[in-house]
Each structure stands twice: as C-alpha cells, then as structure tokens.
Protein backbone atom coordinates (compact mmCIF):
# COMPACT_ATOMS: atom_id res chain seq x y z
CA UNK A 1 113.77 293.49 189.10
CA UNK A 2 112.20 297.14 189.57
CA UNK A 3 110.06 297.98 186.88
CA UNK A 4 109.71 301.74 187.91
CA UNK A 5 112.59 302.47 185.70
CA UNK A 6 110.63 300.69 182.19
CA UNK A 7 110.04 302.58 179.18
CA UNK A 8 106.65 302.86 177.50
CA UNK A 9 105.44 299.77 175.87
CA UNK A 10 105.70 300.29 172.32
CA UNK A 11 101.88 299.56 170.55
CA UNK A 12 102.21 298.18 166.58
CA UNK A 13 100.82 295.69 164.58
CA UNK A 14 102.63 292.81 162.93
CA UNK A 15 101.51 291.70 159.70
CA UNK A 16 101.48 287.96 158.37
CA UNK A 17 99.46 286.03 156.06
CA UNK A 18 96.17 286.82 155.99
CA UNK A 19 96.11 289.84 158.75
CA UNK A 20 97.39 291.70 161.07
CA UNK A 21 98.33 290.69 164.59
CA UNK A 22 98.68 293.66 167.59
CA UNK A 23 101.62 293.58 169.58
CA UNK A 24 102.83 295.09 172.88
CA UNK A 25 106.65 295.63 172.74
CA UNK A 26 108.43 296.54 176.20
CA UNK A 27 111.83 297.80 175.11
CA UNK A 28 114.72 296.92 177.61
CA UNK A 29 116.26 298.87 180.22
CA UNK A 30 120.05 298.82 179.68
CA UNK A 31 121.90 296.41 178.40
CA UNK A 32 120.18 293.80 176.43
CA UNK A 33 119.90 290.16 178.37
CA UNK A 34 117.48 288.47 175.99
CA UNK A 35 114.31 288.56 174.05
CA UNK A 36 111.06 286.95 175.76
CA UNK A 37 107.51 286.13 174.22
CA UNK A 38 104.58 285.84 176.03
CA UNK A 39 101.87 283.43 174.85
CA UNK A 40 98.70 284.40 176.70
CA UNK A 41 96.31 281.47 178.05
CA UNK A 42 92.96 280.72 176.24
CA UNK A 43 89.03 282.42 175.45
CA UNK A 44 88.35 284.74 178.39
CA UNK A 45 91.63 283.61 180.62
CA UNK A 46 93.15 286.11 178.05
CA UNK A 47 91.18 289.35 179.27
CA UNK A 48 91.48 288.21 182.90
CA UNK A 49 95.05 288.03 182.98
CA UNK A 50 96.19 291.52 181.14
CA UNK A 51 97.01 293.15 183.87
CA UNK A 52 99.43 289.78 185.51
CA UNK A 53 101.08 290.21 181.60
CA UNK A 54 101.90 293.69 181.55
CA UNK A 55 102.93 293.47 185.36
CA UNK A 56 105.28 290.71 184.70
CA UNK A 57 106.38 292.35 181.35
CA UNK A 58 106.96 295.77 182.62
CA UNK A 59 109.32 294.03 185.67
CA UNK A 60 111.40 292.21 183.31
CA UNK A 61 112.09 295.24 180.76
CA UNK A 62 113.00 297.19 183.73
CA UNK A 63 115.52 294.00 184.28
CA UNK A 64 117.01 294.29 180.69
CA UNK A 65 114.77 292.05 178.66
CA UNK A 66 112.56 292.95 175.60
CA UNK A 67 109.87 291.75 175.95
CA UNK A 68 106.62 291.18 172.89
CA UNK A 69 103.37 290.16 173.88
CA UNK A 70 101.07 289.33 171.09
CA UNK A 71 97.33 288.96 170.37
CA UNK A 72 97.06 285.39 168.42
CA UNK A 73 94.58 285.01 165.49
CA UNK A 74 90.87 285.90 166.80
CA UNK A 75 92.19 287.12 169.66
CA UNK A 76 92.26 290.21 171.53
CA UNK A 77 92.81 293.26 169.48
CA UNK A 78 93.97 290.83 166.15
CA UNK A 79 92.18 290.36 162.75
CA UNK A 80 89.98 287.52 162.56
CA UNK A 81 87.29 286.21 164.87
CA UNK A 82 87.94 283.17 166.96
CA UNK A 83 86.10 280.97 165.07
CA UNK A 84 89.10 281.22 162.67
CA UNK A 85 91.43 280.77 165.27
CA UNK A 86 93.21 277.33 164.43
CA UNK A 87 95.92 275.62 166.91
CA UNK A 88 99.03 275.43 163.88
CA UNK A 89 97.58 279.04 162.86
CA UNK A 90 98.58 279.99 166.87
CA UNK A 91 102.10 278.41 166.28
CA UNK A 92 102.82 280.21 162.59
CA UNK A 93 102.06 284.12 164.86
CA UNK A 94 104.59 282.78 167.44
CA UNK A 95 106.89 282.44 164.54
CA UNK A 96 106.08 285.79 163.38
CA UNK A 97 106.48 287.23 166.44
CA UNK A 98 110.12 285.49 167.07
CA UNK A 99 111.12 286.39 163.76
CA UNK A 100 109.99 290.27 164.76
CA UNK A 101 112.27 289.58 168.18
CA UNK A 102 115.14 288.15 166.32
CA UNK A 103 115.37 291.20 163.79
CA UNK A 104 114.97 293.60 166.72
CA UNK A 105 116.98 292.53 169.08
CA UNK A 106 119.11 289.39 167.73
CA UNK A 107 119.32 288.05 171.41
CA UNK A 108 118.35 284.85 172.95
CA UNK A 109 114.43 283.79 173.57
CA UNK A 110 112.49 282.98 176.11
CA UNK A 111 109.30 281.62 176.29
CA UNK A 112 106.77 282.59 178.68
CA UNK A 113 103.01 281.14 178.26
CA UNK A 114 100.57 280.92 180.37
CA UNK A 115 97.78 277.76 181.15
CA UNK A 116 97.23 276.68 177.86
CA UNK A 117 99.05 279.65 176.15
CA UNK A 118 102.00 277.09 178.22
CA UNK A 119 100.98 273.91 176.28
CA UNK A 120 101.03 276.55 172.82
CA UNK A 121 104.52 277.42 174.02
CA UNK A 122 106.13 274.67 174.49
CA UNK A 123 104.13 272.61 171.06
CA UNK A 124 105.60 275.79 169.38
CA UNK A 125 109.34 275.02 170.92
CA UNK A 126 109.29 271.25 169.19
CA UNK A 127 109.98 273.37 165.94
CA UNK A 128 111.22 277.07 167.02
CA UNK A 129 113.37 278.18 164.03
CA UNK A 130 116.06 279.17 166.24
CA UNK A 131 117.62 277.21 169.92
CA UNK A 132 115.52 278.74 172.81
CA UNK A 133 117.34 280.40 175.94
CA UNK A 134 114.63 279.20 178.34
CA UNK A 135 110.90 278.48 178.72
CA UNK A 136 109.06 279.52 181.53
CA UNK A 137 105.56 277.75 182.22
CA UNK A 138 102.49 279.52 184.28
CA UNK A 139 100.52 277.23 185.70
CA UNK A 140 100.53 274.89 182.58
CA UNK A 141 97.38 272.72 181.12
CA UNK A 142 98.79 269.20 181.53
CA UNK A 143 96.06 267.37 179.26
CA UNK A 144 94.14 269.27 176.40
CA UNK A 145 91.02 267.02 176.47
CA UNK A 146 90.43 267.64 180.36
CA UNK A 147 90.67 271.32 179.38
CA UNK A 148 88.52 271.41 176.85
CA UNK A 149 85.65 269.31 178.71
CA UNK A 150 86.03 271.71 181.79
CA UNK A 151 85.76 274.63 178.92
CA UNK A 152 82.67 272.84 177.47
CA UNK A 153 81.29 272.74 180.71
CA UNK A 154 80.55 276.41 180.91
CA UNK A 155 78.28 275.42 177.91
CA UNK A 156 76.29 273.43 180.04
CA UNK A 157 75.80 275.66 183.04
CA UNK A 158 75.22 278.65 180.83
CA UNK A 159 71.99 276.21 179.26
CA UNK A 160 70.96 275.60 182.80
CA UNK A 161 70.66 279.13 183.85
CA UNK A 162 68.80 279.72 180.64
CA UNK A 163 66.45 277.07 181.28
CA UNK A 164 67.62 274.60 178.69
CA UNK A 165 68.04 271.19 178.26
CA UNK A 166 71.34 270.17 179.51
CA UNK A 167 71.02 266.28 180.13
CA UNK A 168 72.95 265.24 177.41
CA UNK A 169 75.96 266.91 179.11
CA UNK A 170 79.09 267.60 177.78
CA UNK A 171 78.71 264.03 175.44
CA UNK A 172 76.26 266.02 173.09
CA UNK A 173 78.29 269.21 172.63
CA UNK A 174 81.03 266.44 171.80
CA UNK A 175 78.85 264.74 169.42
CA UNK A 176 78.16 268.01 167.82
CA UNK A 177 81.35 268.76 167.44
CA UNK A 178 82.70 265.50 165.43
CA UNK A 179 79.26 266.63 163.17
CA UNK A 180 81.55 269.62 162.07
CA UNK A 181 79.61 272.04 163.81
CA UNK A 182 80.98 275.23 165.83
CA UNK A 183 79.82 275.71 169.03
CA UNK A 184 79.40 278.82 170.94
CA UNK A 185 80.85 278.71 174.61
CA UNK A 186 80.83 281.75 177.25
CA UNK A 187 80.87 284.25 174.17
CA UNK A 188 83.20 282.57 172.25
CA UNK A 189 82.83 280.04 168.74
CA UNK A 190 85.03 277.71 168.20
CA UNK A 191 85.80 275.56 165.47
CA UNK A 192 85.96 271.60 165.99
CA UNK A 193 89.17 271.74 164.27
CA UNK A 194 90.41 273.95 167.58
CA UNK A 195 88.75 271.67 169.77
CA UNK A 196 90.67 268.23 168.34
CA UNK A 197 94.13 270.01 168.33
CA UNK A 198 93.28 270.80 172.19
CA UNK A 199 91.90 267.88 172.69
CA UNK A 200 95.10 266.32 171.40
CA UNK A 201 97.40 268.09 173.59
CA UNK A 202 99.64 265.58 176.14
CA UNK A 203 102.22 267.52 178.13
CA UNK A 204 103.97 264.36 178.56
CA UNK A 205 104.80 264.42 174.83
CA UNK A 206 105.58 268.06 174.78
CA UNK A 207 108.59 267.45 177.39
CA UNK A 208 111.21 270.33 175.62
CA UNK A 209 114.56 268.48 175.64
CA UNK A 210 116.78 271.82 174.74
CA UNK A 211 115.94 274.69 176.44
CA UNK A 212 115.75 274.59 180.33
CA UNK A 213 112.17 275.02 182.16
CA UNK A 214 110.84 277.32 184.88
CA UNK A 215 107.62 275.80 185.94
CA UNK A 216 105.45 277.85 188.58
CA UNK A 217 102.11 277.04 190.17
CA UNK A 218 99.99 279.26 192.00
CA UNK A 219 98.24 278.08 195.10
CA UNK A 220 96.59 279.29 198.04
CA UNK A 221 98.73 278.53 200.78
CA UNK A 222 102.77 277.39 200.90
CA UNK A 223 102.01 273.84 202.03
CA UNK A 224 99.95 272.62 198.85
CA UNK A 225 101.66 269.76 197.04
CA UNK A 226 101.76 269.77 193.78
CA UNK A 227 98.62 267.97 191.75
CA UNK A 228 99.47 264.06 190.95
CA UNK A 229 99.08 264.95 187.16
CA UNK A 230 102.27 267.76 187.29
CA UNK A 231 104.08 265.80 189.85
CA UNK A 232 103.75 262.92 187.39
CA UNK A 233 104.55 264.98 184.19
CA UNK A 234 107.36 266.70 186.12
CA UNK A 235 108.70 262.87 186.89
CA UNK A 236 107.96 262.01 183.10
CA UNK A 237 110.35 265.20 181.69
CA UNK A 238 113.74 264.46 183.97
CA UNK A 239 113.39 261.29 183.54
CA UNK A 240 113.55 262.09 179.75
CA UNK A 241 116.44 264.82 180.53
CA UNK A 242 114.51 267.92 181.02
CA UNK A 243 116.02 270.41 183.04
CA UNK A 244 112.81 271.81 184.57
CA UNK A 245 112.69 273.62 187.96
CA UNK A 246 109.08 273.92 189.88
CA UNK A 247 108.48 276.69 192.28
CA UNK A 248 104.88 277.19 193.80
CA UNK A 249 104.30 280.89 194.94
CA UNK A 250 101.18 282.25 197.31
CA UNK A 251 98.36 284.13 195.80
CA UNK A 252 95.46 284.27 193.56
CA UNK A 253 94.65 281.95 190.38
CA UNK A 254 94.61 285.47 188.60
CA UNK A 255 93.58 283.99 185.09
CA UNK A 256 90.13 282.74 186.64
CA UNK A 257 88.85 285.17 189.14
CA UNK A 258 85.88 287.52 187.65
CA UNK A 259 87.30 290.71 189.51
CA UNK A 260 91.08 291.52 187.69
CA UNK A 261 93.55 289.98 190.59
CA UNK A 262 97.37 290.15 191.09
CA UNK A 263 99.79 288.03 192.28
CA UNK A 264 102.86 289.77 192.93
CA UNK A 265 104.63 286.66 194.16
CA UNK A 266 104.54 285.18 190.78
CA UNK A 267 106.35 288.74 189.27
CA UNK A 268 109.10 288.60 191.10
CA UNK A 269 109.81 284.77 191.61
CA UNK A 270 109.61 284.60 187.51
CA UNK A 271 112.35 287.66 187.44
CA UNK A 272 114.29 285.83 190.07
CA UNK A 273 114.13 282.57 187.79
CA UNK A 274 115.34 284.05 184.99
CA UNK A 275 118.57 285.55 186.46
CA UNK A 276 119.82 281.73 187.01
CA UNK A 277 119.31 278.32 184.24
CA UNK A 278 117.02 276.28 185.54
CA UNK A 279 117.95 273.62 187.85
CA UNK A 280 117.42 269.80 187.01
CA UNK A 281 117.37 268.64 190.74
C-alpha cells in the first residue's frame, strides 16, 4: 500500500463521560475495506512511537482503510492526567472510539495495538460490542506483572542516579503500592489500581477465539527465534483454536529507542497482512 495518495488526517475530539478524548482520523482512499483502531503502547512508549503510528496509518488509508487513532484517558493530548488513567477506563474509550468508527463508516474492525496497547486490545476484544474483522498485535506484552516490574525498574535507576537509596529494589515500590500509594515513574504517576490490572494481565487468557490474529515481532536480524514466552503463548492460542499468524520483520524496537526510529519493514508487512485472513498454520 502507497500512502502518497492519503488524505489529511482529520484532528477532533471525542467526547465521553467525564472528558474529552483527541483523535486522529485518516479517511480512506477509495473504496471502503474496513475500519481499524489503533491502541498505542504504554507511559513514554506512546511519544516514542508517533511517528511508526501515523506511518503505518497513513499506508493503510492510502490502501482503503479508515483508520482512528486515539489518545486514552491521561494520555497524550486527552483530558485527565495519568494518575486517573484506569485499565477498564482504557477499554470504555476503545468503545467510544468503535462506536465513532461504526457510525462513520459502518465497516468491519480491526484492531491494531501495540506492546501493551496489544494486551489493551485484545482484553478489549473479550467484550467488543460488535464481531471484529481482525486483530493485529505489535510486538505484544505477554505477562503484565513482568512489564510492570521492568517499568518499576526505571524507578530504581532514576533513584540511583539521584543518589538515593535504592536497596529495597523494586519489592519496596511494590510494598508501597499495595499501601494505596501512587508512585511517580520516569515522569509519569500511576495509580496502584493501574498497576494490579497490569499486573493481572496473562496473554494466555486473552487468546481471542473470533477474530483472526496478525502477530509481528521486531528483531534485529532475520534469524532470531522467537522468545520461549511467545513461542509458548503462540502454542497455547492454536491449540485453543486461534487463528494467529507470526511474522518477524528486520529493524528497530522503535517504541524504546530515545532518538524517534522507523521501521519500514513493519509498514508494509502489516499492509501486506491485512490484504489476506490470517493463517492458522
């Protein structure tokens, strides 16, 4: 798909409860082929992988699908800080947005999230208001509570370069946490009730057993096998009928370099996916 040919993206807020929630709408070139949401990835993954979203978005319009991409609660350029930001909140602004879609366009949806915008996605599937047409996963987080520690961790290293205590580790900030207390991490505060639902996450559990799955990792050279915790999940999900596909592509781990990074592989092999159902084999 050729996204020289897409139209403007189309700026707008969507209201729901409580606020207001900005959206990026990329009308579709042509006929009509679906509807796809994006569900961007978590804290400051978000601002690093802008330029990836609008990328892939802008290559898909050009390819005949709208496409909305939408700042959750405490996010981006939405209402609220992040501190507010709470995991079943995330899922009720996907509905809004898919409800926004549906009214629009009235065409099938597709789900595309990215590392733990991936796990959002597909939680957010189990009760979609509507059949999905496919959900495509970026580099997905497999198991909330390794996230979360690894996320807690930049906690810790910020202390050390400050000179501060950091023996306790990651158990303290933990131990905090079940206290009720917020905690701030690499400029963000977030709410223990945040943390748990993370924590909670098990992709195992999320398997999606009616729409197909495009699953893509990003690695640094062709011949890298697949981590033992996706091959395992991917095992888990067919075994349970999944239809999932898994392509790796070459290129950067955009969403956590410092410097904003492309990977052009991962454009066009997701606009390639999408022309075909996913493949259970």
């Amino acid at each position: 798909m050729n996204d020289a040919r897409a139209a403007a993206p189309e700026p707008f807020f969507l209201r729901v409860d409580g606020g207001e929630r900005f959206c990026l709408y990329h009308p579709p070139v042509g006929d009509c082929r679906g509807a796809l949401l994006y569900v961007h990835p978590f804290a400051e993954e978000l601002n690093r992988s802008r330029r990836m979203a609008a990328l892939q978005a802008r290559a898909l319009a050009a390819g005949g699908y709208g496409v909305l991409q939408v700042d959750l609660h405490g996010c981006g350029d939405s209402s609220g800080d992040f501190v507010e930001a709470r995991w079943d909140g995330w899922k009720r602004d996907l509905q809004a947005a898919s409800a926004w879609l549906d009214a629009r366009l009235d065409r099938p949806l597709t789900l595309l999230g990215l590392r733990l915008g991936a796990a959002l996605a597909l939680d957010f599937a189990r009760t979609a208001a509507r059949p999905l047409d496919a959900i495509v996963l970026w580099q997905p987080v497999l198991a909330g509570q390794g996230f979360m520690t690894q996320f807690l961790r930049m906690r810790i290293a910020a202390d050390m370069l400050a000179g501060g205590d950091t023996r306790a580790g990651t158990a303290a900030l933990r131990a905090a946490l079940a206290r009720g207390e917020t905690l701030e991490v690499a400029g963000y505060e977030v709410h223990p009730d945040l943390v748990h639902a993370v924590d909670a996450l098990d992709a195992t559990a999320l398997a999606p057993r009616t729409a197909p799955v495009h699953w893509f990792e990003v690695a640094a050279g062709a011949d890298r096998p697949l981590t033992p915790a996706a091959a395992n999940t991917v095992r888990a999900w067919r075994a349970l009928g999944v239809r999932v596909t898994v392509r790796q592509v070459v290129g950067q781990q955009f969403w956590a370099t410092p410097e904003t990074s492309e990977c052009p592989a991962l454009v066009a092999a997701t606009c390639e996916a999408l022309k075909e159902p996913a493949d259970a084999a």
